[in-house]
PDB file of N, CA and C in Angstrom:
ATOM      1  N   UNK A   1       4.028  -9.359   8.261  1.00  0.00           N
ATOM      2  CA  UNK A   1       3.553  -8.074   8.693  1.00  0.00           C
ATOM      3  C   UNK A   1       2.086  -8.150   9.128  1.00  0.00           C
ATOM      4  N   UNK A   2       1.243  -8.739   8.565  1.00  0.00           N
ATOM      5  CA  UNK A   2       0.277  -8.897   8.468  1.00  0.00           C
ATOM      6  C   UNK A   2      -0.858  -9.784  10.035  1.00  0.00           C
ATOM      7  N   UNK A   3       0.187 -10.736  10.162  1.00  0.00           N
ATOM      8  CA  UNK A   3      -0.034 -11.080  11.766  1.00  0.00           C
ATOM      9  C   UNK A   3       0.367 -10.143  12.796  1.00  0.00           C
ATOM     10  N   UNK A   4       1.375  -9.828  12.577  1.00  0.00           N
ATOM     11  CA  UNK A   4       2.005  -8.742  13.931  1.00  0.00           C
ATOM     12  C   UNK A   4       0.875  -7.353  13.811  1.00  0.00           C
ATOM     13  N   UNK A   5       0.363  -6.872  12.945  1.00  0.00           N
ATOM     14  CA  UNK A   5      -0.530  -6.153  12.875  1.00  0.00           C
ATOM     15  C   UNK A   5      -1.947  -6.626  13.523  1.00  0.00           C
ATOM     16  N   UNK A   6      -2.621  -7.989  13.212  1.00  0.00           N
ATOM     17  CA  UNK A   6      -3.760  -8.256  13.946  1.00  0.00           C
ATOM     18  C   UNK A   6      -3.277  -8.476  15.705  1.00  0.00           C
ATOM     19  N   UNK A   7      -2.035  -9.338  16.298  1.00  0.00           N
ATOM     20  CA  UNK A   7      -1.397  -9.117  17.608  1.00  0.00           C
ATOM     21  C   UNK A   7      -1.305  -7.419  18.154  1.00  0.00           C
ATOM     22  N   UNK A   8      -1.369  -6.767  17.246  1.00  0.00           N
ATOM     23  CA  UNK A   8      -0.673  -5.094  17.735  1.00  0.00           C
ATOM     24  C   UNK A   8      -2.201  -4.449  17.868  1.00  0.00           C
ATOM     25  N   UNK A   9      -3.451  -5.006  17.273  1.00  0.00           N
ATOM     26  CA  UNK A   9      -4.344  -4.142  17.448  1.00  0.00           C
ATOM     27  C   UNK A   9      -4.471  -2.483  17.292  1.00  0.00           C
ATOM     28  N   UNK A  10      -3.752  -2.485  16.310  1.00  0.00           N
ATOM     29  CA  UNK A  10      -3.971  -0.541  16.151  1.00  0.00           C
ATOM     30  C   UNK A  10      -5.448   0.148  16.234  1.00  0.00           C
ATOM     31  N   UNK A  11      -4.950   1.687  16.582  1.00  0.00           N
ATOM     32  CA  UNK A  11      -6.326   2.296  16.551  1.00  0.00           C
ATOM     33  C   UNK A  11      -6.047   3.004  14.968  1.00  0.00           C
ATOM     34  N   UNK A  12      -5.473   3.203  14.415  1.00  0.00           N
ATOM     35  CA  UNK A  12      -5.169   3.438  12.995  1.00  0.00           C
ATOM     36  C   UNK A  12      -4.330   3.093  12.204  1.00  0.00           C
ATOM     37  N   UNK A  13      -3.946   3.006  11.211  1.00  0.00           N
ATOM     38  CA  UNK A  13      -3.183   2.893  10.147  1.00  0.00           C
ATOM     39  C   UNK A  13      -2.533   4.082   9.266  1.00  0.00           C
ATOM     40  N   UNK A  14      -1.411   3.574   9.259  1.00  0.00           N
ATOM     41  CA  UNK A  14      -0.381   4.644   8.467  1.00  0.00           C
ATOM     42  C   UNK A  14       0.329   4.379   7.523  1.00  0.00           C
ATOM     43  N   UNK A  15       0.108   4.069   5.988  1.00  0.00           N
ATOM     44  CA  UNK A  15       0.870   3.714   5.003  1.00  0.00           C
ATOM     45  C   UNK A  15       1.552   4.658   4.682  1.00  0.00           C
ATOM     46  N   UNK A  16       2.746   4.007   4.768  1.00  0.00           N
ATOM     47  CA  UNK A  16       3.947   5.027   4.214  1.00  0.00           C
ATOM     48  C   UNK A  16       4.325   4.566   2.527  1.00  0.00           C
ATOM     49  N   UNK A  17       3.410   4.988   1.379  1.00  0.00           N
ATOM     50  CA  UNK A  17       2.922   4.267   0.793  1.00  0.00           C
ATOM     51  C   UNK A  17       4.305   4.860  -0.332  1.00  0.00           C
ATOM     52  N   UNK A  18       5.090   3.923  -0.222  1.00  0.00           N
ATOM     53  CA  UNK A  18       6.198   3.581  -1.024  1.00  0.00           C
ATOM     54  C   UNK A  18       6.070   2.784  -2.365  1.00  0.00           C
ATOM     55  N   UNK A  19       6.596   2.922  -3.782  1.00  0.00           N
ATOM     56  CA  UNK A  19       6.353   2.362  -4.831  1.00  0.00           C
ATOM     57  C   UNK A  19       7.561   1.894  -5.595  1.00  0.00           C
ATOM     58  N   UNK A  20       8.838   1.911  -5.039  1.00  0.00           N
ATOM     59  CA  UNK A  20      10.170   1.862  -5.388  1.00  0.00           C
ATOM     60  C   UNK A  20      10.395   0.038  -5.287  1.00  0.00           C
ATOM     61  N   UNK A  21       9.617  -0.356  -4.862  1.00  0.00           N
ATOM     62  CA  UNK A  21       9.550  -1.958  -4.676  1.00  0.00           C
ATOM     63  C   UNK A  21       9.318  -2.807  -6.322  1.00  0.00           C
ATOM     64  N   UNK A  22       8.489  -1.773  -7.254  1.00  0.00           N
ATOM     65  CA  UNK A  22       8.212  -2.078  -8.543  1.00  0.00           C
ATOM     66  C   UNK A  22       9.487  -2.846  -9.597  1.00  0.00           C
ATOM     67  N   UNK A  23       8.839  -3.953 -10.126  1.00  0.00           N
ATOM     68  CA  UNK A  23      10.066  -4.293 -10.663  1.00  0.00           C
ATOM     69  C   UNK A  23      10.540  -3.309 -11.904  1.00  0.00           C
ATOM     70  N   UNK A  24      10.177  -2.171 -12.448  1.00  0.00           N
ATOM     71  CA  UNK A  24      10.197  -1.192 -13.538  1.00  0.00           C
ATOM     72  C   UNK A  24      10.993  -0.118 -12.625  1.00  0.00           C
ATOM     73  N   UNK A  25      11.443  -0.332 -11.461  1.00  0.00           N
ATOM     74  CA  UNK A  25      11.761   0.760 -10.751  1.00  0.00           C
ATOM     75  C   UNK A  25      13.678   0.665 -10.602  1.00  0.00           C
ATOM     76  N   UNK A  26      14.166   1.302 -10.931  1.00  0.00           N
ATOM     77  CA  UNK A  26      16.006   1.446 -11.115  1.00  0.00           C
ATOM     78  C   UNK A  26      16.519   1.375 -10.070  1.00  0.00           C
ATOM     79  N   UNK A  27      16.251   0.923  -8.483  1.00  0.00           N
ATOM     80  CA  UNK A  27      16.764   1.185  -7.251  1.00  0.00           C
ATOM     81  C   UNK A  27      16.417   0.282  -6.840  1.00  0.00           C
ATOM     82  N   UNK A  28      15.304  -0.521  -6.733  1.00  0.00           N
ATOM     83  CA  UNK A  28      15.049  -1.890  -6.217  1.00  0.00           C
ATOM     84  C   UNK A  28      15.250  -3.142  -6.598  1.00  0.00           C
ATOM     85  N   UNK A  29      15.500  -3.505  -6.127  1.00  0.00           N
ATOM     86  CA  UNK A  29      15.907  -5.039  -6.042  1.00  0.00           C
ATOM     87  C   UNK A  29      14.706  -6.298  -5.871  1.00  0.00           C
ATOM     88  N   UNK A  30      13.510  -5.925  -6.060  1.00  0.00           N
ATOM     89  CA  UNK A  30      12.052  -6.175  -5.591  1.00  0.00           C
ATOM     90  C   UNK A  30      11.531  -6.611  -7.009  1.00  0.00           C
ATOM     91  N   UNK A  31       9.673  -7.445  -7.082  1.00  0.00           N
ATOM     92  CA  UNK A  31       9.597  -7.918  -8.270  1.00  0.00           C
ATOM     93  C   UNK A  31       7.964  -7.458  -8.396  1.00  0.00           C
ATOM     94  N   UNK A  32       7.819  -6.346  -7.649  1.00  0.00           N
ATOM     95  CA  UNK A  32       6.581  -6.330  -7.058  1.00  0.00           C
ATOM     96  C   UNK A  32       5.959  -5.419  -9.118  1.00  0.00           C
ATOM     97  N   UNK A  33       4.756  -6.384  -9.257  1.00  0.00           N
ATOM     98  CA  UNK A  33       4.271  -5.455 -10.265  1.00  0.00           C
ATOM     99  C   UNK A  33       2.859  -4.555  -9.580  1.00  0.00           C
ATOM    100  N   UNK A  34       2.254  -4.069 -10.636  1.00  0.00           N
ATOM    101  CA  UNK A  34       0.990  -2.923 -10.331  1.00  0.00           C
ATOM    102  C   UNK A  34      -0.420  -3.867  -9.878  1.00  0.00           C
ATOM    103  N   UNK A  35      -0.525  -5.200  -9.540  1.00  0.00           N
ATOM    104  CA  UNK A  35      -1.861  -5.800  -9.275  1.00  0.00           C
ATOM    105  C   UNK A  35      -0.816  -5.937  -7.450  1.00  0.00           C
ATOM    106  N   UNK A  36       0.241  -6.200  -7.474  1.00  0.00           N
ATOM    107  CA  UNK A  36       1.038  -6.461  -5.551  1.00  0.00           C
ATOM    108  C   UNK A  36      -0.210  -5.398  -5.406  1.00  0.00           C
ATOM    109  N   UNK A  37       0.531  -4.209  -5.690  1.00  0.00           N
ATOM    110  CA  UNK A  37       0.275  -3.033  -4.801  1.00  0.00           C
ATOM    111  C   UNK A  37      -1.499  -3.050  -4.549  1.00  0.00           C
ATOM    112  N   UNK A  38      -2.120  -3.483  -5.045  1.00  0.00           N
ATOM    113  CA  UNK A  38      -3.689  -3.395  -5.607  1.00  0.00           C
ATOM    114  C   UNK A  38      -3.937  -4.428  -3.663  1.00  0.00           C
ATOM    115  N   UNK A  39      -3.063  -5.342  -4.289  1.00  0.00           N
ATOM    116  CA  UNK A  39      -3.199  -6.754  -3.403  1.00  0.00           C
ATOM    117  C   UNK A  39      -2.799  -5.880  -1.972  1.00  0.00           C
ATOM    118  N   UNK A  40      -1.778  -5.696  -1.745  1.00  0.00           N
ATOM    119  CA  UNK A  40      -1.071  -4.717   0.080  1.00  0.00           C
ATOM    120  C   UNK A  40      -2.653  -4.028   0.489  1.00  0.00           C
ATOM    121  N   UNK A  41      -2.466  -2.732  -0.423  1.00  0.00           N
ATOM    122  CA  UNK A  41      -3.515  -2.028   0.406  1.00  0.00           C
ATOM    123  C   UNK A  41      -5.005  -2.632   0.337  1.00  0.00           C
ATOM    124  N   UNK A  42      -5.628  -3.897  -0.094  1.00  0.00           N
ATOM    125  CA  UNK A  42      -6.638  -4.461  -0.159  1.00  0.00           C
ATOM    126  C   UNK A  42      -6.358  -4.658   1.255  1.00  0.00           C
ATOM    127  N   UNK A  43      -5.030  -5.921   1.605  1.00  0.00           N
ATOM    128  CA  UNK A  43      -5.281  -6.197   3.090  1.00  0.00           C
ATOM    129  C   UNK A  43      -5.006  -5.386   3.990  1.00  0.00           C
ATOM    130  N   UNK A  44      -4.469  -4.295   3.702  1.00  0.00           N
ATOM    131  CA  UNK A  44      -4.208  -3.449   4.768  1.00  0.00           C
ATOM    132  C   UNK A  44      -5.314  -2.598   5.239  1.00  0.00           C
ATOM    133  N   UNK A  45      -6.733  -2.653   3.807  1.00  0.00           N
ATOM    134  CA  UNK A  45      -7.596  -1.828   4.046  1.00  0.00           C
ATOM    135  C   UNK A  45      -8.871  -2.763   4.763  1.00  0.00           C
ATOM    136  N   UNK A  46      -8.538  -4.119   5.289  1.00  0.00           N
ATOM    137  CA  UNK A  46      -9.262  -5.510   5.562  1.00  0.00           C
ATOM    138  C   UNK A  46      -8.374  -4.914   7.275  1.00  0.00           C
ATOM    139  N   UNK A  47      -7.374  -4.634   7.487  1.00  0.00           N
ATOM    140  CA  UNK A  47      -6.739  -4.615   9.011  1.00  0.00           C
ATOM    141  C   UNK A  47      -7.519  -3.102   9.519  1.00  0.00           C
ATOM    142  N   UNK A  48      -7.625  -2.234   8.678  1.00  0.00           N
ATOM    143  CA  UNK A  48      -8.296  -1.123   8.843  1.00  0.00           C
ATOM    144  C   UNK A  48     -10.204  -1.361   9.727  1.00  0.00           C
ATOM    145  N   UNK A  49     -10.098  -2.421   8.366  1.00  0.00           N
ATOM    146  CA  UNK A  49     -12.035  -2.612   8.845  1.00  0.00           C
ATOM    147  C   UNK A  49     -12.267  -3.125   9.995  1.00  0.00           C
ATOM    148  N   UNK A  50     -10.888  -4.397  10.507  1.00  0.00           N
ATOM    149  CA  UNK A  50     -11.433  -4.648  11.947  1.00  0.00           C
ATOM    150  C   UNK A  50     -10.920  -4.096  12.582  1.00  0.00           C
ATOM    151  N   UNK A  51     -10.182  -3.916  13.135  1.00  0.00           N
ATOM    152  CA  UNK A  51      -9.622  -2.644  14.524  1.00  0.00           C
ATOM    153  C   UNK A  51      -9.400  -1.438  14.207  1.00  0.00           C
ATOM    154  N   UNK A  52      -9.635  -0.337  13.008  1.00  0.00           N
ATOM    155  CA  UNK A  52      -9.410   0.717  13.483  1.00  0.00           C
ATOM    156  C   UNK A  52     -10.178   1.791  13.089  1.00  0.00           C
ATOM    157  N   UNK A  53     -11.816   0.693  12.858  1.00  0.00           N
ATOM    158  CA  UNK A  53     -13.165   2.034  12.194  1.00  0.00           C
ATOM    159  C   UNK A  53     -12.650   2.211  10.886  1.00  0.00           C
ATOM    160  N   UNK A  54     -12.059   1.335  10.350  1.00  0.00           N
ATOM    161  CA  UNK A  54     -11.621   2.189   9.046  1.00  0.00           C
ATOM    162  C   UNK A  54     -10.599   3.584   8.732  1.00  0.00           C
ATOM    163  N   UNK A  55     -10.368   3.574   9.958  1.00  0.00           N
ATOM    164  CA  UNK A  55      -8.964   5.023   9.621  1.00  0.00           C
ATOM    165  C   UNK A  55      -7.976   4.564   9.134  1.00  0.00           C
ATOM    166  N   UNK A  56      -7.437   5.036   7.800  1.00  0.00           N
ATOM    167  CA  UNK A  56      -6.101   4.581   7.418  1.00  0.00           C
ATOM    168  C   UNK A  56      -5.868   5.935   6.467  1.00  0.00           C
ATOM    169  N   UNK A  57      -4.784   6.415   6.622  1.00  0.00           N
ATOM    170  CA  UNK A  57      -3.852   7.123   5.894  1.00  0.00           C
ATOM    171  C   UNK A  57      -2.870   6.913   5.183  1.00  0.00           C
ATOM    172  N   UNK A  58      -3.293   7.184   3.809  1.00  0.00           N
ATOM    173  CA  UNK A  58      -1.590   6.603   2.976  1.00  0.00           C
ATOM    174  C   UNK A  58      -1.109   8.443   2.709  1.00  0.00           C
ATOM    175  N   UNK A  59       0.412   8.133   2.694  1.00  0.00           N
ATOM    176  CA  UNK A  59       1.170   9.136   2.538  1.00  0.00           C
ATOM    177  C   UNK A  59       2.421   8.519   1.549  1.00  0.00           C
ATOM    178  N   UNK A  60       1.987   9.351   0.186  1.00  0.00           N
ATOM    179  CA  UNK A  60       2.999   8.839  -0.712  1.00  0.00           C
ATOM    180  C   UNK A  60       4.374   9.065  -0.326  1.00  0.00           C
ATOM    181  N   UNK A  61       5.609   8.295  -0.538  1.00  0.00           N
ATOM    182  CA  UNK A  61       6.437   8.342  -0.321  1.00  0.00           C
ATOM    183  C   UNK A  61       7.794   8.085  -1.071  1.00  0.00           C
ATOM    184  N   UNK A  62       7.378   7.150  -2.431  1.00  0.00           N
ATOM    185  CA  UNK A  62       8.505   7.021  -3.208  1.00  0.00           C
ATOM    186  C   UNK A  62       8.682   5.851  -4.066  1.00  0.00           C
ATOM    187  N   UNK A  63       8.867   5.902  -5.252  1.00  0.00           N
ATOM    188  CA  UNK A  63       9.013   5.507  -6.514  1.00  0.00           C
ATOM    189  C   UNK A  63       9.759   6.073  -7.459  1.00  0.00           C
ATOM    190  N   UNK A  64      10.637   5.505  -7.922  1.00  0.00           N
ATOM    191  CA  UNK A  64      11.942   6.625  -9.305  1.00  0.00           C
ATOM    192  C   UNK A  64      11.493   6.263 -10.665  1.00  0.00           C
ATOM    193  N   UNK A  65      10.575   5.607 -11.027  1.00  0.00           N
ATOM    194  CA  UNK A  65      10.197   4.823 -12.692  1.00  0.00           C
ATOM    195  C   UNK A  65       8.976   5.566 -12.696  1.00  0.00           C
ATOM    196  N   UNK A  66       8.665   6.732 -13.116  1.00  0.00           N
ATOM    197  CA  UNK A  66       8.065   7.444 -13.087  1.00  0.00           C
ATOM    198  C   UNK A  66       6.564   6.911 -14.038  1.00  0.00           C
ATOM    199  N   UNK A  67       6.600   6.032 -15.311  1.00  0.00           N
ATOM    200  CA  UNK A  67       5.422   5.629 -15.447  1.00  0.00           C
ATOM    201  C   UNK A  67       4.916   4.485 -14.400  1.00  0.00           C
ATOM    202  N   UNK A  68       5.862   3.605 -13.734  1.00  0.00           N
ATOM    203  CA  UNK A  68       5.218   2.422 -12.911  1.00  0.00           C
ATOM    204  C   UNK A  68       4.800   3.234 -11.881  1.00  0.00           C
ATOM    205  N   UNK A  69       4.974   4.514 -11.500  1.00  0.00           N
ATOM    206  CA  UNK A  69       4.763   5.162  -9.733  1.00  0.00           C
ATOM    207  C   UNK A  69       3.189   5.434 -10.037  1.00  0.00           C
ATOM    208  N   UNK A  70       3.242   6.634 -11.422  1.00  0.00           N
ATOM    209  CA  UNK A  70       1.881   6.499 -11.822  1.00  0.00           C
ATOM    210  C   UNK A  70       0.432   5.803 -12.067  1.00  0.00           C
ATOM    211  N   UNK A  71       1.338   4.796 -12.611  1.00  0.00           N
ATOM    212  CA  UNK A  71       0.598   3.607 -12.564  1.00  0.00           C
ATOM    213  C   UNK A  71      -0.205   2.872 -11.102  1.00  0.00           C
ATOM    214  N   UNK A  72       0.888   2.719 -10.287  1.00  0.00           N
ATOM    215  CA  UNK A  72       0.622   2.084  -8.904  1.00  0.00           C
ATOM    216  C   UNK A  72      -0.070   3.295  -7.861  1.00  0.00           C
ATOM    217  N   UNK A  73       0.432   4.269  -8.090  1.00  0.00           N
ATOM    218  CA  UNK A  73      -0.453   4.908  -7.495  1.00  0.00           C
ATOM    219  C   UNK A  73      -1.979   5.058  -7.640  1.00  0.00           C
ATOM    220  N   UNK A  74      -2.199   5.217  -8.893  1.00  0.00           N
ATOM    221  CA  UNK A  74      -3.519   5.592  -9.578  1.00  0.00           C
ATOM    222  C   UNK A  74      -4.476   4.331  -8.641  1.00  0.00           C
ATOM    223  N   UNK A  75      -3.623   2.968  -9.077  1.00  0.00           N
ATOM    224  CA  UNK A  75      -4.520   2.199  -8.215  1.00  0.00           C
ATOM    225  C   UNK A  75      -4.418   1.920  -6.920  1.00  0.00           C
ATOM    226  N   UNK A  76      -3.564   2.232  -6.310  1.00  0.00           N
ATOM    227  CA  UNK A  76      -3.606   2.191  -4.854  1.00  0.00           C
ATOM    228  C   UNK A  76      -4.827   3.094  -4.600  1.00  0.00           C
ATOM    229  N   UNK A  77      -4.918   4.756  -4.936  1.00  0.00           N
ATOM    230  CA  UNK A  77      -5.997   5.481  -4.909  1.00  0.00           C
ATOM    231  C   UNK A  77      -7.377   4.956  -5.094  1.00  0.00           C
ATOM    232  N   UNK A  78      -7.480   4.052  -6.213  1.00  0.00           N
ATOM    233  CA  UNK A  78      -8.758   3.807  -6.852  1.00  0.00           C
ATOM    234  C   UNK A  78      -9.219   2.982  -5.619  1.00  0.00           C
ATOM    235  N   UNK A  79      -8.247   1.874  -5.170  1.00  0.00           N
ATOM    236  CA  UNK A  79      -8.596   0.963  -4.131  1.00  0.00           C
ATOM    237  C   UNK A  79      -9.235   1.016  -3.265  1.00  0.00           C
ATOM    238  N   UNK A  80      -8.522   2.118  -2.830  1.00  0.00           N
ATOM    239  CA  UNK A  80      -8.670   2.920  -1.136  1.00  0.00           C
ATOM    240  C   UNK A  80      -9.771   3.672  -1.471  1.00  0.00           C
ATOM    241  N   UNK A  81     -10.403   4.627  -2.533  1.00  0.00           N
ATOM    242  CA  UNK A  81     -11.509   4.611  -2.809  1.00  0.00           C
ATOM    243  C   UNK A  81     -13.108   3.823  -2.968  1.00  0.00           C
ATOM    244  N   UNK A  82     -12.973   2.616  -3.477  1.00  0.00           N
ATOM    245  CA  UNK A  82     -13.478   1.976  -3.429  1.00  0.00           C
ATOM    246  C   UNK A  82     -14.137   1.044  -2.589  1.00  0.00           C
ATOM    247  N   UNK A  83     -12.962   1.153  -1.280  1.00  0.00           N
ATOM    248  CA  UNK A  83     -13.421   1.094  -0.104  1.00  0.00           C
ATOM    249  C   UNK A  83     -14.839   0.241   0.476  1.00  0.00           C
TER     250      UNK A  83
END
């Protein structure tokens, strides 16, 4: 994803910021724990800094393990804060 994004040159970013990937999560099939998610939007907020001024929008979208969503969210937020 991560190459096709520096080839695509965006003028912004749009996380469709999904959390159902968690391995604590009852629907996925995924092994992703709460430092992945820390790790995604780090580089996604690194694709932000060079081509798109820094515009990026996350829009929560979905997680069913209701303490791991919490969890991953809190730091996806903190991340993207931190900025």
């Amino acid at each position: 994803m991560l190459p096709a994004l520096d080839s695509f040159d965006p003028d912004f970013l749009m996380i469709s910021a999904g959390f159902d990937a968690h391995r604590d999560d009852p629907l996925a099939g995924l092994s992703f724990d709460d430092e992945d998610y820390v790790w995604v939007t780090r580089k996604l907020m690194g694709v932000a800094d060079r081509y798109c001024d820094r515009r990026l929008i996350s829009v929560l979208e979905g997680g069913y393990d209701h303490a791991a969503l919490a969890r991953s969210v809190a730091l996806h937020v903190a991340t993207l804060m931190k900025g």
